[in-house]
Protein backbone atom coordinates (compact mmCIF):
# COMPACT_ATOMS: atom_id res chain seq x y z
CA UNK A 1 165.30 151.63 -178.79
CA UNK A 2 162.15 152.24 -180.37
CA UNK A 3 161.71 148.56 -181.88
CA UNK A 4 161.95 147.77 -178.25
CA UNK A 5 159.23 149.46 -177.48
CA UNK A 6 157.45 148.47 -180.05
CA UNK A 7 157.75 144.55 -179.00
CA UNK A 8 157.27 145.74 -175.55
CA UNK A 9 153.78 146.83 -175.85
CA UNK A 10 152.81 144.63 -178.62
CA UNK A 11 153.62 141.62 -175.92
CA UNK A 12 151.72 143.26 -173.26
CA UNK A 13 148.77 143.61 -175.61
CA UNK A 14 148.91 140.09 -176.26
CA UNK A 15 149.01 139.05 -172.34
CA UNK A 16 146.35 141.22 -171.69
CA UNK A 17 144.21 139.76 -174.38
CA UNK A 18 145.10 136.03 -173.24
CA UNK A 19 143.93 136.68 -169.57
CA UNK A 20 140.68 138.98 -171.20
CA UNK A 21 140.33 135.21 -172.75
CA UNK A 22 140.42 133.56 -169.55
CA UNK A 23 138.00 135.57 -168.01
CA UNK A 24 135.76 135.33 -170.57
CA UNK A 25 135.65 131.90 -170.52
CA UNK A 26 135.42 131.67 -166.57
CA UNK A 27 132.04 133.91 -167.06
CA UNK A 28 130.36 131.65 -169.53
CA UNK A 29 130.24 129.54 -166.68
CA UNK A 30 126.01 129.22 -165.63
CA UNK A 31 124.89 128.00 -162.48
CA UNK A 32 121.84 127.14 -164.56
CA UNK A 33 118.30 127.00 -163.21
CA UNK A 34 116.49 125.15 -160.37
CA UNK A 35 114.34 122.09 -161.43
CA UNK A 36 111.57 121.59 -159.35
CA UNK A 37 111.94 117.82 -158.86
CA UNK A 38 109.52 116.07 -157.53
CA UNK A 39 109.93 114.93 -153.88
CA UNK A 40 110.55 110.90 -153.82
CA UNK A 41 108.79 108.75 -151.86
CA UNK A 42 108.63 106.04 -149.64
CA UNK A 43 110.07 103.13 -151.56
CA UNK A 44 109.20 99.50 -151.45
CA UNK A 45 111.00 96.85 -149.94
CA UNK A 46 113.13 94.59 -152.69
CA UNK A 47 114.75 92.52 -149.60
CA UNK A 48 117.58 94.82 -149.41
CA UNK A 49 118.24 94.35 -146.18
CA UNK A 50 118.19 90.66 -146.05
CA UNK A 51 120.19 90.64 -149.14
CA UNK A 52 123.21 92.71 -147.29
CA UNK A 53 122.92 90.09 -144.37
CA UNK A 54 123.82 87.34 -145.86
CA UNK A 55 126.53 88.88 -147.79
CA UNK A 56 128.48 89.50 -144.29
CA UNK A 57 127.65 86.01 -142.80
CA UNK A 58 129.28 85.21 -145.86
CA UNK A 59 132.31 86.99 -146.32
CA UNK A 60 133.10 89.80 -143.90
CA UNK A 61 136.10 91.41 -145.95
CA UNK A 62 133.19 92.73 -148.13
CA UNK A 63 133.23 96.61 -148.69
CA UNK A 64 130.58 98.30 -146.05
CA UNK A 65 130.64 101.64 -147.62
CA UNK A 66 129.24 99.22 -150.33
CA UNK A 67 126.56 97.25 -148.44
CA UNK A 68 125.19 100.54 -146.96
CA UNK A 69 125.30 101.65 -150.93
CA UNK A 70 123.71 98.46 -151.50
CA UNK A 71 120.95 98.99 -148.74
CA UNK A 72 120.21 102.16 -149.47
CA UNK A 73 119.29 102.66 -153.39
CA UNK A 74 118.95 98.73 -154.36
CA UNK A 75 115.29 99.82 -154.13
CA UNK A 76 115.30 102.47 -156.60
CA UNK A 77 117.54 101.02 -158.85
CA UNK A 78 114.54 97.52 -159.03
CA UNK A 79 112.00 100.55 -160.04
CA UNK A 80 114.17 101.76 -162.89
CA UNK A 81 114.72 98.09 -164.41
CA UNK A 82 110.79 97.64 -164.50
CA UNK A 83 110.25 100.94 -165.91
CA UNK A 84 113.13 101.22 -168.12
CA UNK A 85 114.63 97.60 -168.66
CA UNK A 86 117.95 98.77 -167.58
CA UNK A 87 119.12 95.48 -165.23
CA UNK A 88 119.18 96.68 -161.23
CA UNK A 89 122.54 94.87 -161.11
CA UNK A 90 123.84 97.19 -163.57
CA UNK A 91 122.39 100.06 -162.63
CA UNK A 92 123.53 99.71 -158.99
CA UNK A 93 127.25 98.70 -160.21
CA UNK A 94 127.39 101.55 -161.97
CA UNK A 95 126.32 104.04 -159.17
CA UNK A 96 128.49 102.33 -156.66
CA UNK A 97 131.72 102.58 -159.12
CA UNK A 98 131.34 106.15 -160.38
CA UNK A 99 130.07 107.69 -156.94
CA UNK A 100 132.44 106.12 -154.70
CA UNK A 101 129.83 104.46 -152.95
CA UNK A 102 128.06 107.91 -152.71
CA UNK A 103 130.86 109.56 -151.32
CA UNK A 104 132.43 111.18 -154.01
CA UNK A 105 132.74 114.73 -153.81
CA UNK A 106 130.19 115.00 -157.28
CA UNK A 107 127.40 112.37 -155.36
CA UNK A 108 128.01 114.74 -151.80
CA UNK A 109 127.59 117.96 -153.07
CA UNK A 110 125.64 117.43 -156.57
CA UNK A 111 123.74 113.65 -155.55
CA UNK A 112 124.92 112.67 -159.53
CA UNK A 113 125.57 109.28 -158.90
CA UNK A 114 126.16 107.92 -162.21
CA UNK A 115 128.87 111.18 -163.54
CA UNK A 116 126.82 112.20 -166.46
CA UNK A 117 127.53 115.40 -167.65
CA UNK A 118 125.53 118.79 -168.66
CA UNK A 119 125.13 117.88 -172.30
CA UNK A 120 123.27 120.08 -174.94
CA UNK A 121 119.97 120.68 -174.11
CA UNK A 122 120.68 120.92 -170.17
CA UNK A 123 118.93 123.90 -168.25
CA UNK A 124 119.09 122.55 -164.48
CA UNK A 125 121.66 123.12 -162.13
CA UNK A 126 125.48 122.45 -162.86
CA UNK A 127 128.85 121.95 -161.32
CA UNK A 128 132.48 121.87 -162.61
CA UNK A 129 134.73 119.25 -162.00
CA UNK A 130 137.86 118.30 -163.69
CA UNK A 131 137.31 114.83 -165.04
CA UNK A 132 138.39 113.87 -169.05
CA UNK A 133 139.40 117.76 -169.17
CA UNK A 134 139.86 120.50 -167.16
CA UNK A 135 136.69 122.58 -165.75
CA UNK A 136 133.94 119.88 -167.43
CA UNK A 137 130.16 120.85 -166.55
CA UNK A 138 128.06 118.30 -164.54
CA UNK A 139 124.65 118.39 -164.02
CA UNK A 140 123.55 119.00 -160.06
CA UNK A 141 120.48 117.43 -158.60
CA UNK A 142 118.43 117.85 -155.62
CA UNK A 143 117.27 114.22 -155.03
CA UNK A 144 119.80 110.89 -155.81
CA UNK A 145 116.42 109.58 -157.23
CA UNK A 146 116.34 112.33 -160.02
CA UNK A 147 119.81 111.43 -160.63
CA UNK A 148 119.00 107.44 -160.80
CA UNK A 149 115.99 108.73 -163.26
CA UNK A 150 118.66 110.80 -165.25
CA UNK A 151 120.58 107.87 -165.91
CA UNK A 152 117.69 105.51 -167.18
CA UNK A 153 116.46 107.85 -169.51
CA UNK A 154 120.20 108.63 -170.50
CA UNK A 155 120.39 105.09 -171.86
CA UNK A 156 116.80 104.43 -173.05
CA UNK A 157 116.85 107.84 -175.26
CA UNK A 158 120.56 107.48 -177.11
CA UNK A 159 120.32 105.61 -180.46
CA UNK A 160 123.96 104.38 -179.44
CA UNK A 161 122.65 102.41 -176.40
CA UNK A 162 119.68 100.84 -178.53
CA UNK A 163 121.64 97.43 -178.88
CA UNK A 164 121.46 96.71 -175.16
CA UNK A 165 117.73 96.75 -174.68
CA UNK A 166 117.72 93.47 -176.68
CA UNK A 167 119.35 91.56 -174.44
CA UNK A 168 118.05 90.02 -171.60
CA UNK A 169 118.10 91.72 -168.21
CA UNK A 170 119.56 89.08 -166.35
CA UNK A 171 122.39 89.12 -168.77
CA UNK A 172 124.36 91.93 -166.68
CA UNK A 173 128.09 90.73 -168.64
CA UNK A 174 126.56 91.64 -172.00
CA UNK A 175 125.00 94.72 -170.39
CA UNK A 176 128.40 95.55 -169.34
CA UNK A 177 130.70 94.92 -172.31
CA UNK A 178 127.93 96.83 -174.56
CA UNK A 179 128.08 99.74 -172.72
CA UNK A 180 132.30 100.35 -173.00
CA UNK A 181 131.39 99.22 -176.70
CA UNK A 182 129.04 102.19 -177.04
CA UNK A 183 130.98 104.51 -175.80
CA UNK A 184 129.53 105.03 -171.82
CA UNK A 185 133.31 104.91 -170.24
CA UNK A 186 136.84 105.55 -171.79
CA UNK A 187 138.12 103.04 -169.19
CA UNK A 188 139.13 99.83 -171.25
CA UNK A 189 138.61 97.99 -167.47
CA UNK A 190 134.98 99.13 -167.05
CA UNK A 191 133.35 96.17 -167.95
CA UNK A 192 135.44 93.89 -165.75
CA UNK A 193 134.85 96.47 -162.36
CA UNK A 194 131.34 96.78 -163.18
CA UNK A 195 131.33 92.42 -163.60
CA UNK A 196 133.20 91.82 -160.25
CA UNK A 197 131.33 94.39 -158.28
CA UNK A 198 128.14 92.47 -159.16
CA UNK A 199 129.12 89.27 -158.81
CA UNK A 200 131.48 90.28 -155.65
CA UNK A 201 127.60 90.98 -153.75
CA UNK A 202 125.52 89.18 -155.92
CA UNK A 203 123.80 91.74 -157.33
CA UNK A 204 122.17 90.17 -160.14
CA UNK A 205 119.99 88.70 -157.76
CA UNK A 206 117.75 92.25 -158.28
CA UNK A 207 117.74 91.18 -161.84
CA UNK A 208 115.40 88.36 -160.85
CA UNK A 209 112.65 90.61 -159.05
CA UNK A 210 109.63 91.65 -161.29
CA UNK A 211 106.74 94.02 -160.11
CA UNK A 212 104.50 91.50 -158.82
CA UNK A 213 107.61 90.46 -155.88
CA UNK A 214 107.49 93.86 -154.67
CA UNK A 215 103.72 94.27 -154.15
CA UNK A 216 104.42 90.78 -152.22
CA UNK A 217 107.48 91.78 -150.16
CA UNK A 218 105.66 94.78 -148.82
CA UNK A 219 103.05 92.60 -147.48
CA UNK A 220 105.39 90.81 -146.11
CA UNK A 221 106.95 93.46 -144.26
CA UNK A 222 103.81 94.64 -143.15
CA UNK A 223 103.02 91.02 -141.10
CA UNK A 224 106.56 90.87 -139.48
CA UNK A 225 107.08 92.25 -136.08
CA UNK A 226 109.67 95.69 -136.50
CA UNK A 227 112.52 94.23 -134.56
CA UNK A 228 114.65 97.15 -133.72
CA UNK A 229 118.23 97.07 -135.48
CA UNK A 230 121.15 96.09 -133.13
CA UNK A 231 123.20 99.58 -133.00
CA UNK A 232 126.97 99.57 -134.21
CA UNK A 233 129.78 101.82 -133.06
CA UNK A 234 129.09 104.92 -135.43
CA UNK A 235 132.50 106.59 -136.77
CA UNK A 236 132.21 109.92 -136.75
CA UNK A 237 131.66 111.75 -140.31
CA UNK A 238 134.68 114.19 -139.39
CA UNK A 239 138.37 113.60 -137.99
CA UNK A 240 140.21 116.07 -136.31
CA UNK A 241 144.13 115.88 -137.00
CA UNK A 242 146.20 115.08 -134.68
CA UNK A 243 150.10 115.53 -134.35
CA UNK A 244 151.77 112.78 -135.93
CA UNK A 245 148.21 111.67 -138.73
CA UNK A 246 149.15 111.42 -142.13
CA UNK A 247 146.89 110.81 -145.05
CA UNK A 248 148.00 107.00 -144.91
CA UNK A 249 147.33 106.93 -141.70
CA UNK A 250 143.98 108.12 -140.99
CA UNK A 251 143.19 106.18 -144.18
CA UNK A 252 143.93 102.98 -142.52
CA UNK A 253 141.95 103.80 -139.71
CA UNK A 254 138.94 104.65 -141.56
CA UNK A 255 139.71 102.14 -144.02
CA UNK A 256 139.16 104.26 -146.96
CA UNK A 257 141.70 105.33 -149.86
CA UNK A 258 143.73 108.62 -149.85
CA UNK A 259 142.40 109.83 -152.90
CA UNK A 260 139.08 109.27 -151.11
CA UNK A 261 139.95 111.41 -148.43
CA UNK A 262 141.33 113.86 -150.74
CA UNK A 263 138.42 114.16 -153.17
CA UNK A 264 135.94 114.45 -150.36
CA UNK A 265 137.97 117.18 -148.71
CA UNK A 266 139.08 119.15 -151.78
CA UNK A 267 142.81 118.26 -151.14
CA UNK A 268 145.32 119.13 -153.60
CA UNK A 269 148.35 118.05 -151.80
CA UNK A 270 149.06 115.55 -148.72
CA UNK A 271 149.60 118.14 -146.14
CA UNK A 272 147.84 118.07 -143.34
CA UNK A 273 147.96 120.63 -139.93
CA UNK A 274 146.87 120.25 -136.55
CA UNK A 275 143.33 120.77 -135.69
CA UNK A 276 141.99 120.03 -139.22
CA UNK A 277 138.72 118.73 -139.73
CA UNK A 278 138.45 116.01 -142.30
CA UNK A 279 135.29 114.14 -143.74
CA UNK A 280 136.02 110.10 -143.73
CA UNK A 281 132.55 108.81 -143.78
């Protein structure tokens, strides 16, 4: 009787020192402190726009969750190449791939486009998100720019990266390959997404663009007549259920994938209810 009590309290000494554990753990997590980033600015014209047209005369199958990606930070990622060598084909791959075209729950709620993580040495903001392991700490920006920056200076400064800065920028395959080599993704695909998703909308074409052909393009802009852009049906950011939706369903419709939906809502099963509001866009 009394070696039962024994093991009795020796085992609830042991649970409570496992979930003491736990805790302890859970508090080590910081919420870090708040960089003062500097507000971007108005950026210059790389053609963007024109670029995205012609990719839908051409083929209209094409992603537009992409194109608006596309659109929106082609721009920046042109400033980082001249600045930091890193080709804007690349760069731009690589955001659209690990954000989810900006949609991703981390590019939403954190605007880290590019995944990286808190690393030693980080003292901004952070957010945890279950990715290689459970619980992993990600840094959190205010501005997508800082997070574009972030990822330049991620490359240029690792010794491991080195190898890639002596190849040519327009050479976006070797850019690609090197970087699974070096240890950027665990993905033994990477290199092949990042290749078709650049040569799916022609991205290399930023590779081309040099300082000079932005001065010019904004010149160019500045001669040309505004014409005011043709308004498309907007779908709304949020769907309400309805009786009968199902994730597969109201994917279709917004032509988006379940885990999407799931991610971006913070979904851990496929059960739905009447009435709830869902982010699709």
């Amino acid at each position: 009787m009394k070696l039962r009590i024994i093991i009795s309290v020796l085992l609830l000494a042991f649970l409570a020192s496992c979930s003491s554990s736990r805790r302890t753990t859970q508090k080590k997590r910081k919420p870090g402190v708040v960089v003062n980033e500097p507000k971007p600015k108005k950026l210059p014209s790389v053609k963007q726009i024109q670029h995205v047209r012609k990719l839908e005369k051409g083929n209209k199958k094409l992603n537009r969750h992409t194109l608006k990606y596309i659109r929106e930070y082609a721009p920046i990622a042109v400033l980082e190449m001249i600045e930091y060598k890193i080709p804007a084909s690349i760069t731009l791959a690589q955001g659209i791939l690990e954000s989810g075209n900006g949609r991703s729950q981390l590019a939403l709620k954190s605007k880290n486009h590019f995944g990286i993580k808190c690393h030693r040495g980080w003292k901004g903001e952070r957010v945890y998100h279950d990715d290689d392991e459970k619980g992993e700490c990600f840094r959190k920006y205010r501005y997508v720019q800082t997070s574009y920056k972030d990822h330049s200076k991620f490359l240029s400064g690792r010794k491991r990266y080195a190898s890639l800065f002596k190849l040519r920028k327009t050479d976006y395959k070797g850019w690609a390959r090197g970087l699974k080599k070096a240890g950027y993704a665990t993905d033994k695909k990477y290199p092949k997404k990042l290749i078709k998703i650049i040569q799916d909308y022609k991205l290399y074409e930023f590779d081309k663009l040099k300082k000079r052909d932005m001065a010019r393009f904004v010149k160019d802009e500045k001669k040309k007549p505004k014409k005011e852009p043709k308004l498309k049906k907007q779908i709304p950011d949020y769907y309400q259920v309805k009786k009968g939706d199902t994730l597969y369903s109201i994917s279709k419709k917004f032509n988006i994938s379940v885990a999407l939906i799931k991610e971006m809502n913070g979904l851990k099963s496929n059960t739905l209810s009447i009435g709830q509001r869902l982010l699709v866009k």
